[in-house]
N, C-alpha and C. Protein backbone atom coordinates (compact mmCIF):
# COMPACT_ATOMS: atom_id res chain seq x y z
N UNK A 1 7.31 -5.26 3.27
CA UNK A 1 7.36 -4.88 1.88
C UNK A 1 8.15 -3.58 1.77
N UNK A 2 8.99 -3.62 1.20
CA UNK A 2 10.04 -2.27 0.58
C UNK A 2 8.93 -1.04 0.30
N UNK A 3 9.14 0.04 0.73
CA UNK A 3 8.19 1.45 0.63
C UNK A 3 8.56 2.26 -0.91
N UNK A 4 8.24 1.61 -1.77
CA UNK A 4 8.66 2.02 -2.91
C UNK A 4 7.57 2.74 -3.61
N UNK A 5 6.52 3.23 -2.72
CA UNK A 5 5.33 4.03 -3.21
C UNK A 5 5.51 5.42 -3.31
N UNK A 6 4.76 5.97 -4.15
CA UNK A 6 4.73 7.44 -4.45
C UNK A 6 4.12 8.36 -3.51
N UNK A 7 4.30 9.35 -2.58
CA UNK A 7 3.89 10.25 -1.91
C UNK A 7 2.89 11.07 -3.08
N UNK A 8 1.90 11.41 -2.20
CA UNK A 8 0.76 12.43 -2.81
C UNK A 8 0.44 13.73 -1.85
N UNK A 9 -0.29 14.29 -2.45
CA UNK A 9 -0.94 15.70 -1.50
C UNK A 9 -1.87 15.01 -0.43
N UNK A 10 -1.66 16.12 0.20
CA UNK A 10 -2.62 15.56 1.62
C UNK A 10 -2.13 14.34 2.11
N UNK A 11 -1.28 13.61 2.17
CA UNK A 11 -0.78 12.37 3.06
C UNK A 11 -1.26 11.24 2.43
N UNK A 12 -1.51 11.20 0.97
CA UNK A 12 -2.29 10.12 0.14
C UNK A 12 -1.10 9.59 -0.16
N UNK A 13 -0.68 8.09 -0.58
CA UNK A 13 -0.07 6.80 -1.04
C UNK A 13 -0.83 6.67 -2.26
N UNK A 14 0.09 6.23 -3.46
CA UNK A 14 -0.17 6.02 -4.89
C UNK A 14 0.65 4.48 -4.44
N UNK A 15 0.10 3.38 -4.83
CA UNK A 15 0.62 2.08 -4.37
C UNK A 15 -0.33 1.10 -5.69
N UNK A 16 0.05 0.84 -6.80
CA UNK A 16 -0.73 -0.22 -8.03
C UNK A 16 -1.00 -1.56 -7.10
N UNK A 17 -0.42 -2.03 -6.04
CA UNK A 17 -0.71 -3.29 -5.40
C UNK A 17 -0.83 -3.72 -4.60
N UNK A 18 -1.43 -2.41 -3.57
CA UNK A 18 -2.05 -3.15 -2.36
C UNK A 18 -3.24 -2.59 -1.89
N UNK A 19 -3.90 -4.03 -1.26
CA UNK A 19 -5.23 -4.73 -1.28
C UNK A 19 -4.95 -4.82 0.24
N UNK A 20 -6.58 -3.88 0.39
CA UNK A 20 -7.08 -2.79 2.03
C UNK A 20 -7.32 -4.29 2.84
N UNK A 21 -7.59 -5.76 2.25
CA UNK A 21 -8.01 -6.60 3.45
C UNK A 21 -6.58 -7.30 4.18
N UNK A 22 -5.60 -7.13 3.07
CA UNK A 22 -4.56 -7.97 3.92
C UNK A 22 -2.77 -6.68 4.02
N UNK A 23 -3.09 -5.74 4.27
CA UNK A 23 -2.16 -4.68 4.63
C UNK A 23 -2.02 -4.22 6.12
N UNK A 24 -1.03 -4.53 6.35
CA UNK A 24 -1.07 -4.24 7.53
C UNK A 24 0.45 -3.79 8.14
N UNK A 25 0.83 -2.66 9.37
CA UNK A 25 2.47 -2.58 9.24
C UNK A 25 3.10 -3.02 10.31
N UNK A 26 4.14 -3.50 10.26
CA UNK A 26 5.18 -4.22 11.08
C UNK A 26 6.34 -3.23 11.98
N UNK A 27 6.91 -3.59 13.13
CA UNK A 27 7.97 -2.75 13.20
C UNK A 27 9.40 -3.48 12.83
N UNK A 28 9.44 -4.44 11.86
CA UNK A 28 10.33 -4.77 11.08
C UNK A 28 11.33 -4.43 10.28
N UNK A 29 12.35 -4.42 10.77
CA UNK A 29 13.39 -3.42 9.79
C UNK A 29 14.04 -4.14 8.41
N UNK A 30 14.71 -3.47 7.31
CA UNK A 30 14.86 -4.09 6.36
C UNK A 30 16.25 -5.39 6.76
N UNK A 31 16.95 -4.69 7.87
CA UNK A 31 18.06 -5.59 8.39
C UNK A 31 17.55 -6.54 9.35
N UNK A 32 16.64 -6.29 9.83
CA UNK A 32 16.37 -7.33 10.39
C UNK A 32 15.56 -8.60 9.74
N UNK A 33 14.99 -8.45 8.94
CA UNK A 33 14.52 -9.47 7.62
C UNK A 33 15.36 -10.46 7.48
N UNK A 34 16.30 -9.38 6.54
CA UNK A 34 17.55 -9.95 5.74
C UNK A 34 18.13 -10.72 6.67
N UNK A 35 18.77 -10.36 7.81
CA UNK A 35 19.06 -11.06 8.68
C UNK A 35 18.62 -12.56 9.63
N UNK A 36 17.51 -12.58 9.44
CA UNK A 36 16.53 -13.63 10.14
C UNK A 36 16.68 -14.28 9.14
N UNK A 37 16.87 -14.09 7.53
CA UNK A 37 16.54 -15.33 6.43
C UNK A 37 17.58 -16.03 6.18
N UNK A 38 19.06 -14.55 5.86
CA UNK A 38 20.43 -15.38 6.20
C UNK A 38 20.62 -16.85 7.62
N UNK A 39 20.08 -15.97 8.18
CA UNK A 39 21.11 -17.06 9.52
C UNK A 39 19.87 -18.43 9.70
N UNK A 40 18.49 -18.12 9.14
CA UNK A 40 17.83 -19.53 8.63
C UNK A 40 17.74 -19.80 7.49
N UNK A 41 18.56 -19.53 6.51
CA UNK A 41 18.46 -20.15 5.58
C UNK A 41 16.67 -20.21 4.53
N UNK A 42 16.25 -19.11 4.81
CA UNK A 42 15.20 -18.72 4.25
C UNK A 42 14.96 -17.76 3.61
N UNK A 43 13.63 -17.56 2.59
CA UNK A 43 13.45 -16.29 2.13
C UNK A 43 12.02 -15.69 2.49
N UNK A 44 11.91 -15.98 3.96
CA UNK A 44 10.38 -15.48 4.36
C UNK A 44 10.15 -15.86 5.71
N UNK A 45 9.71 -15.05 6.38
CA UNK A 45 8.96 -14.82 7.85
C UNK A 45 7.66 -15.98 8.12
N UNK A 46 7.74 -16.97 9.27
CA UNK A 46 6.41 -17.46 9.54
C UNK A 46 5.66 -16.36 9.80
N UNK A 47 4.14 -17.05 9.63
CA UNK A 47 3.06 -16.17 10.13
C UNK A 47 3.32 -15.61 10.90
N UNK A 48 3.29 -16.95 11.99
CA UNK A 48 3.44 -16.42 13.95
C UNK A 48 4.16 -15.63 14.07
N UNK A 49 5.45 -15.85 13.35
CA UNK A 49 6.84 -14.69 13.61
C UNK A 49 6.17 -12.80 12.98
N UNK A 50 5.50 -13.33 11.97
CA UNK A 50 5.21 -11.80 11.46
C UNK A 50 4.06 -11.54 11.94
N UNK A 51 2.97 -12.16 12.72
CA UNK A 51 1.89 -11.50 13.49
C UNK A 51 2.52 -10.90 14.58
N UNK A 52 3.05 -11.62 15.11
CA UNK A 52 4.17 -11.09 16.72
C UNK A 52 4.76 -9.85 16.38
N UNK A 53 4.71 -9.69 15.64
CA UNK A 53 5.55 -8.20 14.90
C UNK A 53 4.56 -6.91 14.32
N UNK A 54 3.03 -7.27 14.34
CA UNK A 54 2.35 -6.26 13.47
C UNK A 54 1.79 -4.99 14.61
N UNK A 55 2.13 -4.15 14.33
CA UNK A 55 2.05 -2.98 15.24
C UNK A 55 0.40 -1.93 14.73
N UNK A 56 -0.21 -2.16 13.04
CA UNK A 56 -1.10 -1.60 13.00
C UNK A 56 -1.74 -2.54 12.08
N UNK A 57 -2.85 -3.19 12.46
CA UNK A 57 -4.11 -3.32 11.77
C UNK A 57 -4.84 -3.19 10.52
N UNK A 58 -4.96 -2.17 11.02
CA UNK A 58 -5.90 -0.86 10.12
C UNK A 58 -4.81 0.80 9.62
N UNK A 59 -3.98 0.15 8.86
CA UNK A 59 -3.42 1.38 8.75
C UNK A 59 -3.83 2.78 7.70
N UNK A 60 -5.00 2.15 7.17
CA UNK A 60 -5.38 3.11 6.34
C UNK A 60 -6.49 3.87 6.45
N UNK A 61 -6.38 5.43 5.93
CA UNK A 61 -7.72 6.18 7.39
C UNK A 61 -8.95 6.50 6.05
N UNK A 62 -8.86 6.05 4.28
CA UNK A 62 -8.90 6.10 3.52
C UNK A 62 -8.37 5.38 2.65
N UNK A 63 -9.39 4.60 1.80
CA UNK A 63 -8.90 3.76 0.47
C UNK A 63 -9.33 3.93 -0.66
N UNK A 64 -8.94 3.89 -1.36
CA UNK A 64 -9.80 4.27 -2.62
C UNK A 64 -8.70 3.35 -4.22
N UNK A 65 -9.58 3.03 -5.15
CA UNK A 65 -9.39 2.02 -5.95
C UNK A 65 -10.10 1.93 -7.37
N UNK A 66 -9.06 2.49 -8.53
CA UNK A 66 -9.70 1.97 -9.79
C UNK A 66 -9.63 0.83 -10.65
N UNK A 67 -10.80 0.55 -10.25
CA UNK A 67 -11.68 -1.05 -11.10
C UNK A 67 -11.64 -0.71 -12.73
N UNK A 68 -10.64 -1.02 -13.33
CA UNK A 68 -10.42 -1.03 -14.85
C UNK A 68 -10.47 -2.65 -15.35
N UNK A 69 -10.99 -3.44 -14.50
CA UNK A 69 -11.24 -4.52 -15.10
C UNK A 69 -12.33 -4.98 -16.53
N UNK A 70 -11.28 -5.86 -17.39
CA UNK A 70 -12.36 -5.82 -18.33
C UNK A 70 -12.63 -4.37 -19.42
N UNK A 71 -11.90 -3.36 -19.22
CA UNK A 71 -12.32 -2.47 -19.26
C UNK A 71 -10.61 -1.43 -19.78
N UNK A 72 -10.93 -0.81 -21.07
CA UNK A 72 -9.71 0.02 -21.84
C UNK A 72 -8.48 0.69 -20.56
N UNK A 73 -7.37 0.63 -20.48
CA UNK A 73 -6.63 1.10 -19.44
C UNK A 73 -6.94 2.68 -19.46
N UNK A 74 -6.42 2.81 -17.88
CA UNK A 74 -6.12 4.27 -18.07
C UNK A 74 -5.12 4.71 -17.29
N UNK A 75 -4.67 5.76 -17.80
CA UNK A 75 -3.55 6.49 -17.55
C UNK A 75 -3.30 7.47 -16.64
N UNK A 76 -2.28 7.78 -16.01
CA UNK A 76 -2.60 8.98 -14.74
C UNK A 76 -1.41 9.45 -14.32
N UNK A 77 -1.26 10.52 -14.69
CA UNK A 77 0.32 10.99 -13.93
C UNK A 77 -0.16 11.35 -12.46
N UNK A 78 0.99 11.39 -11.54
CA UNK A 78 0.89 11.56 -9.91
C UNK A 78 0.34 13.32 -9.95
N UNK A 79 0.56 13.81 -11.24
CA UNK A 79 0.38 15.15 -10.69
C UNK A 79 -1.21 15.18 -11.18
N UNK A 80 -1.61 14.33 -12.07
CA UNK A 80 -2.98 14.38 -12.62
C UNK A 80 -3.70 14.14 -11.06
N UNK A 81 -2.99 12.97 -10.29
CA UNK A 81 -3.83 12.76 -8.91
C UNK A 81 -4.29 12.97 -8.06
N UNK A 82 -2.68 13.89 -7.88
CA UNK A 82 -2.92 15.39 -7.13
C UNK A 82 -3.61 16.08 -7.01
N UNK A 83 -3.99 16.60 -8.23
CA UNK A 83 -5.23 17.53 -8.93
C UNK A 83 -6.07 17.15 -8.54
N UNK A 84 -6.93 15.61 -8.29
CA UNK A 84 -7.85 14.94 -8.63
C UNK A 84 -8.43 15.37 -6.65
N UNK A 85 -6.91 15.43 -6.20
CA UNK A 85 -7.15 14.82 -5.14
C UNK A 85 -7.53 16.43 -4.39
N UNK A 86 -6.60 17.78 -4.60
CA UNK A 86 -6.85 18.83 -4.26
C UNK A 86 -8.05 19.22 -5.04
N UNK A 87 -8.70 19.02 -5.58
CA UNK A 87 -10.02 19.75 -6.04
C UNK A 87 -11.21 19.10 -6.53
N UNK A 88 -11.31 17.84 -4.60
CA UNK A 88 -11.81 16.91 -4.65
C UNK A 88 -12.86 16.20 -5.57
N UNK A 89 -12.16 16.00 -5.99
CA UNK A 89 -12.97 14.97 -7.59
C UNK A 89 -12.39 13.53 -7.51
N UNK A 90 -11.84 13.14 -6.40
CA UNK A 90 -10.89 11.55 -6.88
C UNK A 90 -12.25 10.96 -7.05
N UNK A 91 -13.32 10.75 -6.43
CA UNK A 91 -14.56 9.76 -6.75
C UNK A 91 -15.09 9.90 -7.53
N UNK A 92 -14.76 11.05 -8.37
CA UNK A 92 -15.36 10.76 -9.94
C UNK A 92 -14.70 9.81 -10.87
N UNK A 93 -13.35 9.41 -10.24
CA UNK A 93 -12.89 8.77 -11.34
C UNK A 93 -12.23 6.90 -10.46
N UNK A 94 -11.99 7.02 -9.21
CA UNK A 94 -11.44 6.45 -7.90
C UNK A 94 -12.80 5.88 -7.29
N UNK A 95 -13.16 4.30 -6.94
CA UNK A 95 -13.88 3.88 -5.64
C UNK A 95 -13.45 3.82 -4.80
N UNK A 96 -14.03 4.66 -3.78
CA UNK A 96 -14.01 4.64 -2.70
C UNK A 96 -14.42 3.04 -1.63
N UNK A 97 -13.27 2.50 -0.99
CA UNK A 97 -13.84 1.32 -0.53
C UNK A 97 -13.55 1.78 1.06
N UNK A 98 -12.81 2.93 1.20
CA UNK A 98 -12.88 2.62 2.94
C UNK A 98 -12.79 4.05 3.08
């Protein structure tokens, strides 16, 4: 997956779409993708091919997740998170799942 996530304080990831049971990282390069789909004529990695490739597991040493389901949106600038996150309060507003 393209690293198109937001850096935070303290080494925290701002990421809207990913889910702690099936994340995991590869030593897969973006050319080498592209490359494997060109020359098969595909737009995606077998399993086997991308398990053979997963270098971490468990890459997250901390997860945390707001459940706005059902429930009025809310809003959050990265610097509001920041905040949240330096003057530890994220679990007042953030579940904690790992």
């Amino acid at each position: 997956m393209p690293n198109f996530r937001w850096r935070l304080t303290g080494g925290y990831i701002l990421d809207h779409e990913t889910y702690i049971k099936d994340r995991v990282f590869t030593n897969i390069t973006f050319n080498e993708f592209v490359n494997h789909t060109e020359k098969n004529n595909v737009s995606y990695w077998t399993d086997e091919l991308l398990r053979s490739r997963i270098i971490d597991k468990d890459p997250f040493e901390k997860f945390y997740y707001l459940n706005r389901y059902g429930r009025s949106p809310v809003v959050l600038t990265v610097g509001e998170i920041n905040k949240m996150i330096e003057e530890g309060t994220l679990e007042k507003v953030f579940i904690k799942v790992k």
